[in-house]
Protein backbone atom coordinates (compact mmCIF):
# COMPACT_ATOMS: atom_id res chain seq x y z
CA UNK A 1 -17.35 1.02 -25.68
CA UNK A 2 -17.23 4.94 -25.77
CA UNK A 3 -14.61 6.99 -27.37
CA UNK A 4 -16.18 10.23 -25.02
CA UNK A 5 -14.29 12.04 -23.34
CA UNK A 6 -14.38 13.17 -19.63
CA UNK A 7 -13.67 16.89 -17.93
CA UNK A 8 -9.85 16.92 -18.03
CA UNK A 9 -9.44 13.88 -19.98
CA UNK A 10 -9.77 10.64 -20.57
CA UNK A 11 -12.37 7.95 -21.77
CA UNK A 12 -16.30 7.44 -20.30
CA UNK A 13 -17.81 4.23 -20.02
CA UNK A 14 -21.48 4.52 -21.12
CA UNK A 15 -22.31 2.19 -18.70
CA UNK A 16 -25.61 -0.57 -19.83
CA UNK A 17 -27.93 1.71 -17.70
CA UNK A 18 -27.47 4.84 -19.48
CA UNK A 19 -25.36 6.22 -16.99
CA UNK A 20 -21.67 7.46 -17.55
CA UNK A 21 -18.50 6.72 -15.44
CA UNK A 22 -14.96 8.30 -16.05
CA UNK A 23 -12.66 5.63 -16.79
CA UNK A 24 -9.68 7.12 -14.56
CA UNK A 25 -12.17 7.00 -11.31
CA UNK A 26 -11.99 3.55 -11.30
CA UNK A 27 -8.67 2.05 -9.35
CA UNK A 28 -7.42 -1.39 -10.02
CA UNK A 29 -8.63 -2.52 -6.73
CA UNK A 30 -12.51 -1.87 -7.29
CA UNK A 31 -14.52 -4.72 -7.81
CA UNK A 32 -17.68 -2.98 -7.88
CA UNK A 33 -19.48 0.57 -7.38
CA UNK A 34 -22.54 1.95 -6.54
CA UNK A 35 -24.42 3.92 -9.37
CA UNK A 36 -26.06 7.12 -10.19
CA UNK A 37 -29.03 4.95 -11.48
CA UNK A 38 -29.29 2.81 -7.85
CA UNK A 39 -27.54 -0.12 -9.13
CA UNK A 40 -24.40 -1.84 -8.30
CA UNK A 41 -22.08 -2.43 -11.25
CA UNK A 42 -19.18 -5.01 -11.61
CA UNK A 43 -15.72 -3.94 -12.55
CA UNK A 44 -12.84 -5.66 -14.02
CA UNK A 45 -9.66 -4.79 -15.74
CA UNK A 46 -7.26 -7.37 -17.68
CA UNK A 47 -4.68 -7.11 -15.10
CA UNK A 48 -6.64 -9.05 -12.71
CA UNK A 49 -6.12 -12.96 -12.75
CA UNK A 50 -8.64 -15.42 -13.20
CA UNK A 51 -7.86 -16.43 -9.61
CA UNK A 52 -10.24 -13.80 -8.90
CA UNK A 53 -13.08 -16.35 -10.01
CA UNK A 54 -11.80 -19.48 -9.53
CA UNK A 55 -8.78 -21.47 -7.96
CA UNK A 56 -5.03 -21.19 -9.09
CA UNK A 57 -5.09 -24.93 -10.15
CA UNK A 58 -8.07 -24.44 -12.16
CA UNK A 59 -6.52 -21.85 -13.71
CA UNK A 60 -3.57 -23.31 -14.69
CA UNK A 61 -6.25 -26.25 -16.28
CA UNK A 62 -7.66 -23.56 -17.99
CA UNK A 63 -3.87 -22.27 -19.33
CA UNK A 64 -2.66 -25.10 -20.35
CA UNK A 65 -5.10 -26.73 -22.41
CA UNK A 66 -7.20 -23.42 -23.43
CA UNK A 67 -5.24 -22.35 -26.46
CA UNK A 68 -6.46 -18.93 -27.60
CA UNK A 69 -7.03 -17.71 -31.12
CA UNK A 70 -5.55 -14.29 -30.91
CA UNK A 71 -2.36 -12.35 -29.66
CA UNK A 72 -2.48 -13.64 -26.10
CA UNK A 73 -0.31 -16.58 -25.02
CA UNK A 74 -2.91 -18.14 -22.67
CA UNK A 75 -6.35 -18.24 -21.57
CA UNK A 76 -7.02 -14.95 -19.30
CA UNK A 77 -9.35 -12.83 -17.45
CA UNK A 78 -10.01 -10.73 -21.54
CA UNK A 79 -11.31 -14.41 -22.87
CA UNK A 80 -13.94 -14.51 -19.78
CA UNK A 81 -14.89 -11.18 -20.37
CA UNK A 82 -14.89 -11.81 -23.95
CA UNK A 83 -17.49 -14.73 -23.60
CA UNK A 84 -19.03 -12.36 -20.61
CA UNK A 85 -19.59 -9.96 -23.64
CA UNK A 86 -20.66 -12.47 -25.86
CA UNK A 87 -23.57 -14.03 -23.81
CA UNK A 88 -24.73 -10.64 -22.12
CA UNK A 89 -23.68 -7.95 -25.13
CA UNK A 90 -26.62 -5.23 -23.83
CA UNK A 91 -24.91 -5.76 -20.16
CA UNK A 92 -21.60 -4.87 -20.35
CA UNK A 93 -19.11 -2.74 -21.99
CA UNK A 94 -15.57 -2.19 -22.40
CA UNK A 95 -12.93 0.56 -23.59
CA UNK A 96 -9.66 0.00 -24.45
CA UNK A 97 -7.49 2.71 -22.60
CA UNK A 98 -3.64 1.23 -23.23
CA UNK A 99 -2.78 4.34 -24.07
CA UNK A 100 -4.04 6.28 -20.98
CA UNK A 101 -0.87 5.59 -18.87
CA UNK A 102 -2.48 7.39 -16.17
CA UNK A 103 -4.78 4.42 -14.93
CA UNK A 104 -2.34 1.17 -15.13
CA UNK A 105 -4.18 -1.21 -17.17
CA UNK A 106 -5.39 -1.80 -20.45
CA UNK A 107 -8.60 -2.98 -20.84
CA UNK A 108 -11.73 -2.29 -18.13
CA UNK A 109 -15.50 -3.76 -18.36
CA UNK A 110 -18.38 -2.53 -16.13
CA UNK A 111 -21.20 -4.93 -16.11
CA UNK A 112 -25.19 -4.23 -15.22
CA UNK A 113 -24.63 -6.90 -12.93
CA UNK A 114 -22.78 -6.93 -9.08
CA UNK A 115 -19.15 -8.42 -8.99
CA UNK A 116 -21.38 -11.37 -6.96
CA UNK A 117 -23.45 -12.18 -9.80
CA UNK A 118 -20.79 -11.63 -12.29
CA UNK A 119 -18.85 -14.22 -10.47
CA UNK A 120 -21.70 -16.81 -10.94
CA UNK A 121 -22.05 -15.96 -14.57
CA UNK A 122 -17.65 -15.99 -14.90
CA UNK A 123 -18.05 -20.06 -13.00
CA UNK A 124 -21.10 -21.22 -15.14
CA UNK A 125 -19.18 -20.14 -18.71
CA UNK A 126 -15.86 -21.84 -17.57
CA UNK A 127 -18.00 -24.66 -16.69
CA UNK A 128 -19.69 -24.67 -20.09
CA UNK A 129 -16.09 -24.41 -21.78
CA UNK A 130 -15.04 -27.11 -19.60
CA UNK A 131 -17.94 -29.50 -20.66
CA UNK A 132 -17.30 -28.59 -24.34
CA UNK A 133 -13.63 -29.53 -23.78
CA UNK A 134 -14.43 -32.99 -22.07
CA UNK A 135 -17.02 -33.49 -25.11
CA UNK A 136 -14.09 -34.10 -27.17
CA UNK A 137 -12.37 -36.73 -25.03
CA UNK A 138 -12.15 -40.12 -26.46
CA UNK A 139 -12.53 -41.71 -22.92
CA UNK A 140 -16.06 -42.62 -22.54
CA UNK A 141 -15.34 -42.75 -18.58
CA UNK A 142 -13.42 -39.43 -18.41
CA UNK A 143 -16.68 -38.09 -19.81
CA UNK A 144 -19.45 -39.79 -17.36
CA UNK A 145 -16.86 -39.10 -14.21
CA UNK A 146 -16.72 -34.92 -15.48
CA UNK A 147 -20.63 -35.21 -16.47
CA UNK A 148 -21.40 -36.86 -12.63
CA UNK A 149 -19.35 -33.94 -11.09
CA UNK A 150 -21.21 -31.66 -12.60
CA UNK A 151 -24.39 -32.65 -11.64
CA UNK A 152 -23.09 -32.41 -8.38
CA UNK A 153 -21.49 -28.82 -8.26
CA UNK A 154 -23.30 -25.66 -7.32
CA UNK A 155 -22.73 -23.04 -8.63
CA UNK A 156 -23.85 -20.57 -5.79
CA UNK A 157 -23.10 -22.09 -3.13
CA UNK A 158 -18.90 -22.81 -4.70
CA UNK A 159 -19.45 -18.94 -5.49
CA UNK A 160 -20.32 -17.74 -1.56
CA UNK A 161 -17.38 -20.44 -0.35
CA UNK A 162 -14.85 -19.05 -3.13
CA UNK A 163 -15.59 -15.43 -2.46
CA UNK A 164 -15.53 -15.86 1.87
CA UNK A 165 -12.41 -17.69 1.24
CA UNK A 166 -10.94 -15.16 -0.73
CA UNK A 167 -11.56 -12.08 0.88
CA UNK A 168 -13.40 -9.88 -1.72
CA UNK A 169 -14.62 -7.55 0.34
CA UNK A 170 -11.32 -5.50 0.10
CA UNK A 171 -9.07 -4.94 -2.83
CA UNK A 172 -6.61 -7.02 -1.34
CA UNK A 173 -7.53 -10.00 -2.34
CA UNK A 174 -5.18 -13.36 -2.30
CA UNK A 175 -5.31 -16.31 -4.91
CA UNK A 176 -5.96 -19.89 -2.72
C-alpha cells in the first residue's frame, strides 16, 4: 500500500511492477488496465460482490457458513482479496482510501496478474476454503461426494463459462 500522493491529490498505488497508478483514475467499473510497464493489471474494489467470481448461490454458501474474524458481518469480496494477498503478497497491493469521498469505495487492489487470471486464482482459493470446510464434516459420505466433485471441476474451463456468461467485457456486469 502507498501513502503517496498524486498531482492534485489523492493516493498512488505502487503497483507490483514498479509502476505507479493514481487511485482516483480508476472507476468502479474497471476490471482491468493496461500498463506503463506492458502488462495488464487486475482491479478490484470492496464494493464489488463476490458474484463477480462465482455464482449468487455459491455466494450465499460462502455467507452463511463463512463466519469472519473481524468487523465484517459476512464473508466478502475484502476476505478473497485478503487470502489473494496472502498467497501472492509481492503481486498485489492495496490502499485504503475511505476517506477519499471522491472515488466511491473504500478499499481497491491492483494485481500483477489480468482480471482473467485473477479470477482463476479467486475460484481455486474458495475451492481450497471449501475443502477445508468439508474436512471438518462428520459425514464420511458428505466428504467423498465434495472430494469426487472436485476431482471433476475445472477450474479454467468453469472460469471461461462463468466469465462468457457474465458479460465481463463491460462494466456492466450482471450476477447469474
Amino acid at each position: 500500500m502507498s501513502d503517496s500522493e498524486a498531482p492534485g491529490g489523492g493516493k498512488v498505488l505502487e503497483l507490483p511492477c514498479g509502476a505507479r497508478k493514481a487511485v482516483r483514475d480508476l472507476d468502479m467499473g474497471l476490471r482491468e488496465f493496461d500498463c506503463e510497464c506492458g502488462e495488464t493489471h487486475a482491479v478490484v474494489m470492496d464494493m464489488h460482490p463476490l458474484s463477480r467470481w462465482v455464482p449468487e448461490f455459491l455466494v450465499e454458501v460462502l455467507q452463511e457458513t463463512v463466519e469472519p474474524a473481524d468487523e465484517f458481518e459476512e464473508f466478502t469480496t475484502a476476505h478473497a482479496m485478503g487470502s489473494v494477498m496472502e498467497e501472492f503478497p509481492e503481486r498485489v497491493v492495496a490502499a485504503d482510501v475511505a476517506e477519499d469521498g471522491t472515488v466511491g469505495y473504500a478499499l481497491v487492489w491492483a494485481t500483477q496478474f489480468d482480471s482473467r487470471r485473477l479470477h482463476e486464482i479467486i475460484v481455486e482459493l474458495l475451492v481450497e476454503l471449501m475443502e477445508h470446510a468439508i474436512s471438518h464434516a462428520e459425514d464420511e459420505a458428505v466428504m467423498d461426494e465434495f472430494e469426487a466433485h472436485m476431482l471433476e471441476f475445472d477450474v479454467d474451463a468453469f472460469v471461461e463459462q462463468y466469465r462468457a456468461e457474465r458479460n465481463l467485457e463491460t462494466e456492466h456486469d450482471t450476477a447469474i
